[in-house]
C-alpha atoms as a PDB file:
ATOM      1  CA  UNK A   1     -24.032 -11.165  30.899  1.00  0.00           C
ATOM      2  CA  UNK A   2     -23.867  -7.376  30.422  1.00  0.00           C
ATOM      3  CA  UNK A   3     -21.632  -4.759  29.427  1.00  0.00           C
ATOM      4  CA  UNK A   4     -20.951  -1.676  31.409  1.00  0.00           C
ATOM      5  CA  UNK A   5     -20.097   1.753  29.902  1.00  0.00           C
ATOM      6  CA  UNK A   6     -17.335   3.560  32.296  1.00  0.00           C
ATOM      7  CA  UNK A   7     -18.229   6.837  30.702  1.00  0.00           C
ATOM      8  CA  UNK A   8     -22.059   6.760  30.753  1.00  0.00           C
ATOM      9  CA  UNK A   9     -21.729   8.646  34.804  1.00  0.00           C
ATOM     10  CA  UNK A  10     -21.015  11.632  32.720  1.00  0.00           C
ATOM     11  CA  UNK A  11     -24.026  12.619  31.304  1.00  0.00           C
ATOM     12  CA  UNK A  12     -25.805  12.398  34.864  1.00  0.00           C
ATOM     13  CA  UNK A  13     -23.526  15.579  35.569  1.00  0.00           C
ATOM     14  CA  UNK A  14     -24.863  17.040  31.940  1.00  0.00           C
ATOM     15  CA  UNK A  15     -28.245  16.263  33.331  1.00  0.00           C
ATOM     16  CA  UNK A  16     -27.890  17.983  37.073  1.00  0.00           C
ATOM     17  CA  UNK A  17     -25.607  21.008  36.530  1.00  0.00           C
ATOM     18  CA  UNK A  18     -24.011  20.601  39.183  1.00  0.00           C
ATOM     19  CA  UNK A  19     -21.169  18.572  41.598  1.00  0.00           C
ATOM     20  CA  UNK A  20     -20.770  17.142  44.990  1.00  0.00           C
ATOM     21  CA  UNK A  21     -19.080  20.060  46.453  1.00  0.00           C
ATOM     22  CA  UNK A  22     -22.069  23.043  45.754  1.00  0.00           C
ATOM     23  CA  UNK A  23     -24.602  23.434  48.001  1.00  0.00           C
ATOM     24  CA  UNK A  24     -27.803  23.257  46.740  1.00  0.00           C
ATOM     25  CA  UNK A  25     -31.163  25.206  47.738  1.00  0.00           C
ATOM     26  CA  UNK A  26     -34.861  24.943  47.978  1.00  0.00           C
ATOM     27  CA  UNK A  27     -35.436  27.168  45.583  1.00  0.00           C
ATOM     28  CA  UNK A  28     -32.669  25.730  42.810  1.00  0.00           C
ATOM     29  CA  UNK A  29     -34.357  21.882  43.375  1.00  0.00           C
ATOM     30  CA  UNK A  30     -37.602  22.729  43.136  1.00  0.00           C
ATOM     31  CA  UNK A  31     -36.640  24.994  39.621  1.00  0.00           C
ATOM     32  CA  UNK A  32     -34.511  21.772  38.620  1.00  0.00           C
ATOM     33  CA  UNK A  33     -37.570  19.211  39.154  1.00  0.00           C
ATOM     34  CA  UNK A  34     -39.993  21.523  37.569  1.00  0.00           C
ATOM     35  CA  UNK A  35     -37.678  22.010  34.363  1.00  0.00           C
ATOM     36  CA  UNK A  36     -37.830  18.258  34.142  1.00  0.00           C
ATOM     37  CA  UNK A  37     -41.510  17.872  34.205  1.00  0.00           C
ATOM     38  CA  UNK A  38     -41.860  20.812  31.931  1.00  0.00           C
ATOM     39  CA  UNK A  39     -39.864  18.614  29.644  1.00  0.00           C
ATOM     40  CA  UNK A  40     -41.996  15.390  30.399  1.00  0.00           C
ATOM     41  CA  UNK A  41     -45.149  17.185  29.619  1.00  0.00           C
ATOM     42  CA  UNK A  42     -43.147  18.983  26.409  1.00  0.00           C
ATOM     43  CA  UNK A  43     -42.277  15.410  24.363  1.00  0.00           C
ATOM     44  CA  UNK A  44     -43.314  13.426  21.982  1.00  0.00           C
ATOM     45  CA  UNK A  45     -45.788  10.859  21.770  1.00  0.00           C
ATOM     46  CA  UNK A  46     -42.565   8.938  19.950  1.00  0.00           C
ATOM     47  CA  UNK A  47     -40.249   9.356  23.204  1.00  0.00           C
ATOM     48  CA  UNK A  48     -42.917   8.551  25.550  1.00  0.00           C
ATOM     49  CA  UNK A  49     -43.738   5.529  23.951  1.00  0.00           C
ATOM     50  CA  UNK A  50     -39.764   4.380  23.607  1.00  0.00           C
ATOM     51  CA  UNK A  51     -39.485   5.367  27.380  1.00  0.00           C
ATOM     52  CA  UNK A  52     -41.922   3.026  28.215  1.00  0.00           C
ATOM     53  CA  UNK A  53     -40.717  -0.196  26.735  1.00  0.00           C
ATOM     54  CA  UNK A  54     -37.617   0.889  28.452  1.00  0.00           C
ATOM     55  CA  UNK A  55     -39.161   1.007  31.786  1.00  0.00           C
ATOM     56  CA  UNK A  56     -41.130  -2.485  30.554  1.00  0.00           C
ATOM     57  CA  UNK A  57     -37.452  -3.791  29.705  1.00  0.00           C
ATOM     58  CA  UNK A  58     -36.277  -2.831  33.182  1.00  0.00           C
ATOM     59  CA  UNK A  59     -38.855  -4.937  34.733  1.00  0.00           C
ATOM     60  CA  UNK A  60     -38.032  -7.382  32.657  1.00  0.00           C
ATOM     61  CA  UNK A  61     -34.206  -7.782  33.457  1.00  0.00           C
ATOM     62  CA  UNK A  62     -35.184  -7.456  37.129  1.00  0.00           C
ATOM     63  CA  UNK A  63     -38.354  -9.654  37.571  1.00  0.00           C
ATOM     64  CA  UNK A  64     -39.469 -11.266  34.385  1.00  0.00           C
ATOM     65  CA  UNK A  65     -38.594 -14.495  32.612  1.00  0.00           C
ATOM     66  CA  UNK A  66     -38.947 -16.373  29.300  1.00  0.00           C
ATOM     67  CA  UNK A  67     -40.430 -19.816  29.431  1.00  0.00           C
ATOM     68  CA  UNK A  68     -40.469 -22.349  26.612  1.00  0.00           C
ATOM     69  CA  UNK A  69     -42.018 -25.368  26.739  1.00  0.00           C
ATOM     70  CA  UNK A  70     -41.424 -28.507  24.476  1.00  0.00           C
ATOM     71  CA  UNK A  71     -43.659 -27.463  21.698  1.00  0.00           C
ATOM     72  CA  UNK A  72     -41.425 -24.355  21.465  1.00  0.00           C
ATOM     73  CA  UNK A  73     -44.340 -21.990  22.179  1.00  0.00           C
ATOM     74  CA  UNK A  74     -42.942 -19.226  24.133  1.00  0.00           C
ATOM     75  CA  UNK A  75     -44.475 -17.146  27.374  1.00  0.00           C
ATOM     76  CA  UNK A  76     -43.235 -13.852  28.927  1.00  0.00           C
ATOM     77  CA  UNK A  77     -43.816 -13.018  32.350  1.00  0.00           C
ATOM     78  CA  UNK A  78     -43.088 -10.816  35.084  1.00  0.00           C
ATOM     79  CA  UNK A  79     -44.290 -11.621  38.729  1.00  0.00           C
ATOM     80  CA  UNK A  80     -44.379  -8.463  41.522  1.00  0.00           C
ATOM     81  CA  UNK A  81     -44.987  -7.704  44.962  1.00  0.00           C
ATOM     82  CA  UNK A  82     -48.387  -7.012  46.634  1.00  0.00           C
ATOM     83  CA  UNK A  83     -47.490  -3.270  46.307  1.00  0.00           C
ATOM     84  CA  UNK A  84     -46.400  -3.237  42.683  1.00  0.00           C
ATOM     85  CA  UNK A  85     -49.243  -5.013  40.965  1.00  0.00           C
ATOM     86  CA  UNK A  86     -50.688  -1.626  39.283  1.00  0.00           C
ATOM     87  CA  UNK A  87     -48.042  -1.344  37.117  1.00  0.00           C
ATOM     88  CA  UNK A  88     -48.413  -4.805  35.333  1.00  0.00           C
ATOM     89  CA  UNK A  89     -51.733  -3.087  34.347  1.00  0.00           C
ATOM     90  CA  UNK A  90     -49.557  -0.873  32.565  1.00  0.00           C
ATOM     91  CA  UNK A  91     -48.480  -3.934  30.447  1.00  0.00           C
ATOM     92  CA  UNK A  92     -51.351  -5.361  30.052  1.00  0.00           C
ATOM     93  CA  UNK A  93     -52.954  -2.336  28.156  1.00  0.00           C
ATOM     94  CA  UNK A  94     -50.677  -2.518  25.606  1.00  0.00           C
ATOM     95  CA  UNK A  95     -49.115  -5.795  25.146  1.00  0.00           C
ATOM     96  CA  UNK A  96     -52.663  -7.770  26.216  1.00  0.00           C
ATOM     97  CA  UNK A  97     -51.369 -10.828  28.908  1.00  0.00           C
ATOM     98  CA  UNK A  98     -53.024 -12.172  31.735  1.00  0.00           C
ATOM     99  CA  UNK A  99     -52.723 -11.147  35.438  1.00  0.00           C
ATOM    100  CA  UNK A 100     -52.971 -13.616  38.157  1.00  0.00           C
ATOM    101  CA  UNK A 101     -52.252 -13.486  42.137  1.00  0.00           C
ATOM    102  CA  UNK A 102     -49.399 -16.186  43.167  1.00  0.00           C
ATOM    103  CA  UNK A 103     -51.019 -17.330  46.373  1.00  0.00           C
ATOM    104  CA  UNK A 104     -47.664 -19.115  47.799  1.00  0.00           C
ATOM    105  CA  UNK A 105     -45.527 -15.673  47.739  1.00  0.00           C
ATOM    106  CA  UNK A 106     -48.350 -13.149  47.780  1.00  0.00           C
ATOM    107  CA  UNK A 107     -47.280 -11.882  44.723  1.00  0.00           C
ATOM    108  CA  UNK A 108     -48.787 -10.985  41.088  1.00  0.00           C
ATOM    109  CA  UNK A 109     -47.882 -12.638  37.805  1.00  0.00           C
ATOM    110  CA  UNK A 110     -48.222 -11.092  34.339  1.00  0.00           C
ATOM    111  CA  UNK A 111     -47.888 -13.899  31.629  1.00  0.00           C
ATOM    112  CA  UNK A 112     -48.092 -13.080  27.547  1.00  0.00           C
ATOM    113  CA  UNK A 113     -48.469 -16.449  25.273  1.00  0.00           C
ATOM    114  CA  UNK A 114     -50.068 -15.550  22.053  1.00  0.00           C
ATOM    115  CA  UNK A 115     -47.768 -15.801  19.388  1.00  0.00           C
ATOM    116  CA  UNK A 116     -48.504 -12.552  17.897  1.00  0.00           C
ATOM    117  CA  UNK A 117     -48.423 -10.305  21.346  1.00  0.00           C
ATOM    118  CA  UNK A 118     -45.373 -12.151  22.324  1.00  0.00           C
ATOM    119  CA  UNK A 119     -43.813 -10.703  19.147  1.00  0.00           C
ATOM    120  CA  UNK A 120     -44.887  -6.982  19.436  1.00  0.00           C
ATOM    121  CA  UNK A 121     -43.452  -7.989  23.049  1.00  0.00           C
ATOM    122  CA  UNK A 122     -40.330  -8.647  21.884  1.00  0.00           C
ATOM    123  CA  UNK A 123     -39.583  -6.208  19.077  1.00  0.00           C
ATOM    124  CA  UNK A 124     -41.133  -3.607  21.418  1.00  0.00           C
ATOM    125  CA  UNK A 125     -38.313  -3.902  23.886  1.00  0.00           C
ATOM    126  CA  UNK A 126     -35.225  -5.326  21.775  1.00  0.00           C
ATOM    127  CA  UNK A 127     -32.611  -2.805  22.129  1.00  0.00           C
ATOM    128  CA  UNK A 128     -33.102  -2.371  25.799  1.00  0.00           C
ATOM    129  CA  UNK A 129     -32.514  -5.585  27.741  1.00  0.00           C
ATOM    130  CA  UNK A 130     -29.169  -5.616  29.385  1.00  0.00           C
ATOM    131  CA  UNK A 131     -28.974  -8.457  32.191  1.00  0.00           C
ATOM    132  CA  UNK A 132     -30.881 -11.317  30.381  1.00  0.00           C
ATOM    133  CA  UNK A 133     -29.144 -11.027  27.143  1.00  0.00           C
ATOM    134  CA  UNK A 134     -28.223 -14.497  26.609  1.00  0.00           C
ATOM    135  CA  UNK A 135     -31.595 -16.131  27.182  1.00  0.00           C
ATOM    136  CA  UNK A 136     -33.060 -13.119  25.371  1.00  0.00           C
ATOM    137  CA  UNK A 137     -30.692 -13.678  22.410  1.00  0.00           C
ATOM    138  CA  UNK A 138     -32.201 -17.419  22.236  1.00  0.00           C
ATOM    139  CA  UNK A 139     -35.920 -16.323  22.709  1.00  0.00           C
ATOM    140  CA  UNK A 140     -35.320 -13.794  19.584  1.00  0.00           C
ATOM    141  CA  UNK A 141     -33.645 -16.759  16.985  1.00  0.00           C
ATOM    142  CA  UNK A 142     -37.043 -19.098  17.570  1.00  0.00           C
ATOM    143  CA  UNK A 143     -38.301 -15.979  15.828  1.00  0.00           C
ATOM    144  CA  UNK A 144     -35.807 -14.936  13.248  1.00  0.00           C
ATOM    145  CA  UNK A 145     -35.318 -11.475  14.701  1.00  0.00           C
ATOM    146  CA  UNK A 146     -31.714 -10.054  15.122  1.00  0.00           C
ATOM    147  CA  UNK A 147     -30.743  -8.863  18.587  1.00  0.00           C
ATOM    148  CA  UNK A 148     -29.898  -5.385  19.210  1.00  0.00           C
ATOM    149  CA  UNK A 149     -28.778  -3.132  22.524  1.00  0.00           C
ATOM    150  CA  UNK A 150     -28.795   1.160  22.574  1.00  0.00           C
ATOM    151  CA  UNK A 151     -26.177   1.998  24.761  1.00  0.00           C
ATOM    152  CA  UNK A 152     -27.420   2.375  28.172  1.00  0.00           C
ATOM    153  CA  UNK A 153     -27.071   5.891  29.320  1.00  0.00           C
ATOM    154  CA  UNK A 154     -28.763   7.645  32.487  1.00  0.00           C
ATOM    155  CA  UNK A 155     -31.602   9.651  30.178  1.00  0.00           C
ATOM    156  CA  UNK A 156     -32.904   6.042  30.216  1.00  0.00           C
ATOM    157  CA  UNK A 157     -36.083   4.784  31.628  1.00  0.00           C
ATOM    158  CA  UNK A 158     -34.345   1.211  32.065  1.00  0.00           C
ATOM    159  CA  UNK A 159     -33.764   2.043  35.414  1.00  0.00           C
ATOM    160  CA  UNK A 160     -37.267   2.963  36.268  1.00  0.00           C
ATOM    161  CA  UNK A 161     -38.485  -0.489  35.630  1.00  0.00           C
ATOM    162  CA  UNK A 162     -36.033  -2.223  37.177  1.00  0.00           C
ATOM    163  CA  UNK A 163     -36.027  -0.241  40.335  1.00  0.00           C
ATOM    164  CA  UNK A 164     -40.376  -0.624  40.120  1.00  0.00           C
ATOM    165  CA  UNK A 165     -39.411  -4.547  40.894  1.00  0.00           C
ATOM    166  CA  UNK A 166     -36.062  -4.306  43.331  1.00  0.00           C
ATOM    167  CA  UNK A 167     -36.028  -1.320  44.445  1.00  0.00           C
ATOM    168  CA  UNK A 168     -36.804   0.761  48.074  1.00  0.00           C
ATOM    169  CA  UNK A 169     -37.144   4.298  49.368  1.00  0.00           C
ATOM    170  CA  UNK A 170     -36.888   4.358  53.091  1.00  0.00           C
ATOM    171  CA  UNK A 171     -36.049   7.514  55.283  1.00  0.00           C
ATOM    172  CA  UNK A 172     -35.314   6.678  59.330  1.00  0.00           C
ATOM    173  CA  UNK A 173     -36.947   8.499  62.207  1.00  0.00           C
ATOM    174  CA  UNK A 174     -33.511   9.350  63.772  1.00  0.00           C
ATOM    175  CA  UNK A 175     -33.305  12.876  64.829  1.00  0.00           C
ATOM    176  CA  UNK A 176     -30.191  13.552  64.053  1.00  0.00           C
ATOM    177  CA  UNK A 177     -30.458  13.160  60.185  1.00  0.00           C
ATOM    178  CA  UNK A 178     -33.186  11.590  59.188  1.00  0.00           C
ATOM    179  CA  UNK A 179     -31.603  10.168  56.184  1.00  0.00           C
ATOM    180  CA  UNK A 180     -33.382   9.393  53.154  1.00  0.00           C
ATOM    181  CA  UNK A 181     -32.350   6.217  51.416  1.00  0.00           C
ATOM    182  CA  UNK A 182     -32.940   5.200  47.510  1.00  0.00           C
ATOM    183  CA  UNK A 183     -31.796   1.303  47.472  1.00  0.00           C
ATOM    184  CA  UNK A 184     -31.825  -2.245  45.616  1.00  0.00           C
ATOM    185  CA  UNK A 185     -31.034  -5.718  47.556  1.00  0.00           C
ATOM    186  CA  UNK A 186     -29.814  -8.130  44.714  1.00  0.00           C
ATOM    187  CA  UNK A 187     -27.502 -11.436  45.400  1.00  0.00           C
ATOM    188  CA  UNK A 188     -25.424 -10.472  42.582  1.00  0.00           C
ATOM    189  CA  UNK A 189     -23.423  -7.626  42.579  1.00  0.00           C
ATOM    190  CA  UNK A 190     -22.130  -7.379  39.176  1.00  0.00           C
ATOM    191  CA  UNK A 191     -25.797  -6.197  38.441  1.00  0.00           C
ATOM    192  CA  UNK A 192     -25.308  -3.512  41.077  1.00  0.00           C
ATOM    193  CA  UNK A 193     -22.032  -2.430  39.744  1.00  0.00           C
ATOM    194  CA  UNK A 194     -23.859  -1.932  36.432  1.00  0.00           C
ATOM    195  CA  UNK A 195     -26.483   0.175  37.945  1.00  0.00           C
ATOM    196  CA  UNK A 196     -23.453   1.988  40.141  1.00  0.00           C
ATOM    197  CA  UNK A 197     -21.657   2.954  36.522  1.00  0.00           C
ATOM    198  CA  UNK A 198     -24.246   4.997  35.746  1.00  0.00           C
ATOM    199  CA  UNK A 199     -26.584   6.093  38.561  1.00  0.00           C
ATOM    200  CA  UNK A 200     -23.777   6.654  40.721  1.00  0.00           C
ATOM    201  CA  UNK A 201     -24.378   5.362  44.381  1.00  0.00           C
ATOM    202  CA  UNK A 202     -22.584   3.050  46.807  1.00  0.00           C
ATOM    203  CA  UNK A 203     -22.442  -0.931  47.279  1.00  0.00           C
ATOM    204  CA  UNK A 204     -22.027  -2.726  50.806  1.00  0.00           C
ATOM    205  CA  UNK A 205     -23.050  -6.464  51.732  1.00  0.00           C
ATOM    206  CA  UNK A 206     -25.332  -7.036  54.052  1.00  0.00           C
ATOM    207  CA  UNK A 207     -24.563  -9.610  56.367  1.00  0.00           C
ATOM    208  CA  UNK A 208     -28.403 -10.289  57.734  1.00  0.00           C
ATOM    209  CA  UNK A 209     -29.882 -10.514  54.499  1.00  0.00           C
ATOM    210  CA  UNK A 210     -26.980 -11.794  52.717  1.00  0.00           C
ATOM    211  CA  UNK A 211     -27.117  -9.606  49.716  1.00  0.00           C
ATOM    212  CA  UNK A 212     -25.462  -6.815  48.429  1.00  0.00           C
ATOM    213  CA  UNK A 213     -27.195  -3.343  48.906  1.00  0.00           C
ATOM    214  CA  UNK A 214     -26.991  -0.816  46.152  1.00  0.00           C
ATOM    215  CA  UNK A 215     -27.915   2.688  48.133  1.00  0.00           C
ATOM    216  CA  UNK A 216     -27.863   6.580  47.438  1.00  0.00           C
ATOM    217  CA  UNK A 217     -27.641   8.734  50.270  1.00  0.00           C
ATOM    218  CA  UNK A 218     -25.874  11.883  49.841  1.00  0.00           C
ATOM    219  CA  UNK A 219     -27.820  15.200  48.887  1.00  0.00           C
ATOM    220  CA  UNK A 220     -25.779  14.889  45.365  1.00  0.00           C
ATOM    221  CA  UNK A 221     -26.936  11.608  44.549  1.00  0.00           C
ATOM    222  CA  UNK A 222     -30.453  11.864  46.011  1.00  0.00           C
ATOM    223  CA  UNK A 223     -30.982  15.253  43.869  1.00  0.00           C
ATOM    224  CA  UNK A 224     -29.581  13.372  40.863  1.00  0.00           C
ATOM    225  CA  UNK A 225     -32.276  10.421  41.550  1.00  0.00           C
ATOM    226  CA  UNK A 226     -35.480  12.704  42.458  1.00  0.00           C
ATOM    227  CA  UNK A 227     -34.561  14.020  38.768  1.00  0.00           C
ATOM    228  CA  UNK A 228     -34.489  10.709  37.568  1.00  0.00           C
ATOM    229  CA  UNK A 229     -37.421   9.603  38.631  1.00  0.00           C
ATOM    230  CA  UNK A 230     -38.769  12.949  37.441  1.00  0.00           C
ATOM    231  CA  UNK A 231     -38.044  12.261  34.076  1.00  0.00           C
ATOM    232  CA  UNK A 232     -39.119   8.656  34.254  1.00  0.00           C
ATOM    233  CA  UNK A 233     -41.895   8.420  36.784  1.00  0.00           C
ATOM    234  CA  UNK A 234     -42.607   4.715  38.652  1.00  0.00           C
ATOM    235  CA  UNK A 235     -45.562   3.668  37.891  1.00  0.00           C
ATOM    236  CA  UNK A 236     -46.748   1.821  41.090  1.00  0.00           C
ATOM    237  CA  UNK A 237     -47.539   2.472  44.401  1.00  0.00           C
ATOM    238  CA  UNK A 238     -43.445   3.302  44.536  1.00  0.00           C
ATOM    239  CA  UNK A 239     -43.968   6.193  42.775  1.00  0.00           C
ATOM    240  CA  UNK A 240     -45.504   7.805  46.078  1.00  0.00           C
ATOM    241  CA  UNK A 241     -42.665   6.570  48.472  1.00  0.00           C
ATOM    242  CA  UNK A 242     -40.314   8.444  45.713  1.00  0.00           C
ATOM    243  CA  UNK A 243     -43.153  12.015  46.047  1.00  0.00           C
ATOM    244  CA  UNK A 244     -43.001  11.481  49.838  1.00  0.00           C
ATOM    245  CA  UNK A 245     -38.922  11.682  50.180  1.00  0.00           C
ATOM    246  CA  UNK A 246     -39.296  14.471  47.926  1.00  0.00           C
ATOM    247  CA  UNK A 247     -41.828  16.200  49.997  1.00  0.00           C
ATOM    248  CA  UNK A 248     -38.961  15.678  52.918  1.00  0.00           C
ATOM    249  CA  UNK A 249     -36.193  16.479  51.346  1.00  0.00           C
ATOM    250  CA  UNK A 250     -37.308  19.906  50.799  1.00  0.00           C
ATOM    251  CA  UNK A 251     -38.067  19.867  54.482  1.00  0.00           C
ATOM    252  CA  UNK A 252     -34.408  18.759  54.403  1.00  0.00           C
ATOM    253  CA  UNK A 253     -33.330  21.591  52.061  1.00  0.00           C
ATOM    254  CA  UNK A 254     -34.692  24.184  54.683  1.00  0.00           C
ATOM    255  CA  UNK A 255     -32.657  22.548  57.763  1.00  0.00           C
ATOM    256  CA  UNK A 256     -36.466  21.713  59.499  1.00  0.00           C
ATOM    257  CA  UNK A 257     -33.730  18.495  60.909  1.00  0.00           C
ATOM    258  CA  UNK A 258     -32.105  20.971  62.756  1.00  0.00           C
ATOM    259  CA  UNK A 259     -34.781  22.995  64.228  1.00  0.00           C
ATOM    260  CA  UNK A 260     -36.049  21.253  67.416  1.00  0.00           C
ATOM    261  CA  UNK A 261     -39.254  22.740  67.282  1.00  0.00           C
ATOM    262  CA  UNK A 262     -39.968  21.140  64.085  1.00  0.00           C
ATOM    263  CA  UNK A 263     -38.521  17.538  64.532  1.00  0.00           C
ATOM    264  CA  UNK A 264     -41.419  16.372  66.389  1.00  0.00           C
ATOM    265  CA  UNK A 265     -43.593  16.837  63.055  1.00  0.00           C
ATOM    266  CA  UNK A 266     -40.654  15.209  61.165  1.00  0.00           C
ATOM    267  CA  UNK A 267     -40.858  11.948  62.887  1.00  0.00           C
ATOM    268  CA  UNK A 268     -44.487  12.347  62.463  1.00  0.00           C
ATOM    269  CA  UNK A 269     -43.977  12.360  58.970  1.00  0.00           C
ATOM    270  CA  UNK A 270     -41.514   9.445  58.656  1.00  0.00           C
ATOM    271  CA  UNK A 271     -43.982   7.248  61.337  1.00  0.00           C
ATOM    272  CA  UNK A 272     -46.931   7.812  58.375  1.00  0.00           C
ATOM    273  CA  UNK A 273     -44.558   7.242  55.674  1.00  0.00           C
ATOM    274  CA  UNK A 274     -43.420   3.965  56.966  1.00  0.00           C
ATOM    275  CA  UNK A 275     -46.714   3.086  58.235  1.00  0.00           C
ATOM    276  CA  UNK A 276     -48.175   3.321  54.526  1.00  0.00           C
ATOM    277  CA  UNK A 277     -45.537   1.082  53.089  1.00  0.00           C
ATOM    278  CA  UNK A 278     -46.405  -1.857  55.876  1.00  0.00           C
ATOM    279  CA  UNK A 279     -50.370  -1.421  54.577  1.00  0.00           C
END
């Protein structure tokens, strides 16, 4: 289904500078993040547009699917949560489509059927798909267009896409460490191993949902992801839950967890944070 690159971890560590065993301060994440966006702002019009049909490929291999009916005309489409619908206005400006809300699962659909969008589609993100590859391979022959696949590497907006569909950003009200959690649910772990390989991370089952859970917790990973996502901003309402644990883990940076005089505006925090994901 996919291949994984055992060496790709390694330039995460080129990107952050740093290891598990430094501390890190205010001061040096707030420089890191703002070198980052100073980069962001600094590229091409080139490398913004190939990051963004790799965040458009990474919603593809999470949520999207390729239908084909008997006529062999083909449709692409990706279906969202309530909370994610902006970003398939994202597609829509460029590749065209049609959005519609999915009234049995309170979700939103994008689906692209005319022959010549569905190619720019196609060529637009061949060379980043990485779950779907077989089916992919398929859709690509009914066009004559050879498959191809960059190595997948963490200065990648892949992730960004796929983590706009699966992904969560939760931090508890618990007092004693008000951890901050970047995660994915998926039923297949092999797809979370993949992700693990290169954004680092850990993988445990959970028995009441009956999935596997894909989580960063640690200051080293966390850091490494809040650069991430720096680099390669969501593009949905998600992109605010990822600002907000930001916004805390600088509170987090200055030891506000372990000030009792401040913990009461903490849990404030995380009541309106969680609060504003239920809306």
């Amino acid at each position: 289904m996919f291949k994984s690159n055992k060496n790709s971890h390694l330039s995460k560590n080129l990107i952050s500078g740093f290891n598990q065993q430094e501390t890190f301060s205010l001061n040096q994440f707030n420089v890191l993040l703002n070198k980052r966006l100073a980069e962001v702002n600094g590229s091409s019009e080139t490398t913004r547009t190939i990051s963004f049909y790799q965040w458009v490929a990474g919603l593809m291999d999470a949520s999207g699917f390729f239908s084909i009916s008997k006529t062999k005309n083909l449709s692409c489409e990706i279906t969202v949560g309530l909370h994610q619908f902006q970003c398939l206005y994202k597609l829509k400006s460029v590749f065209y489509g049609t959005i519609s809300k999915r009234q049995s699962s309170n979700s939103y659909r994008w689906r692209l059927h005319k022959k010549t969008h569905v190619l720019k589609f196609l060529q637009c993100i061949n060379g980043f798909i990485y779950i779907q590859t077989e089916q992919f391979k398929f859709v690509l022959s009914l066009y004559d267009i050879s498959f191809k696949q960059v190595t997948l590497t963490f200065t990648n907006a892949w992730f960004s896409g796929f983590f706009e569909a699966k992904g969560s950003v939760n931090i508890n009200n618990i007092s004693a460490n008000f951890q901050i959690t970047i995660s994915i649910l998926h039923k297949d772990k092999k797809i979370l191993d993949f992700i693990s390989n290169i954004w680092l991370g850990s993988i445990i089952y959970d028995n009441l949902l009956e999935c596997f859970l894909w989580k960063a917790t640690s200051n080293f990973h966390l850091i490494s992801l809040f650069e991430y996502f720096t680099l390669f901003p969501l593009k949905s309402t998600k992109n605010a839950d990822i600002s907000s644990a930001k916004r805390f883990f600088r509170y987090k940076l200055l030891n506000y967890h372990q000030d009792p005089l401040k913990t009461d505006k903490l849990t404030h925090f995380v009541d309106l944070f969680q609060r504003r994901k239920k809306i």
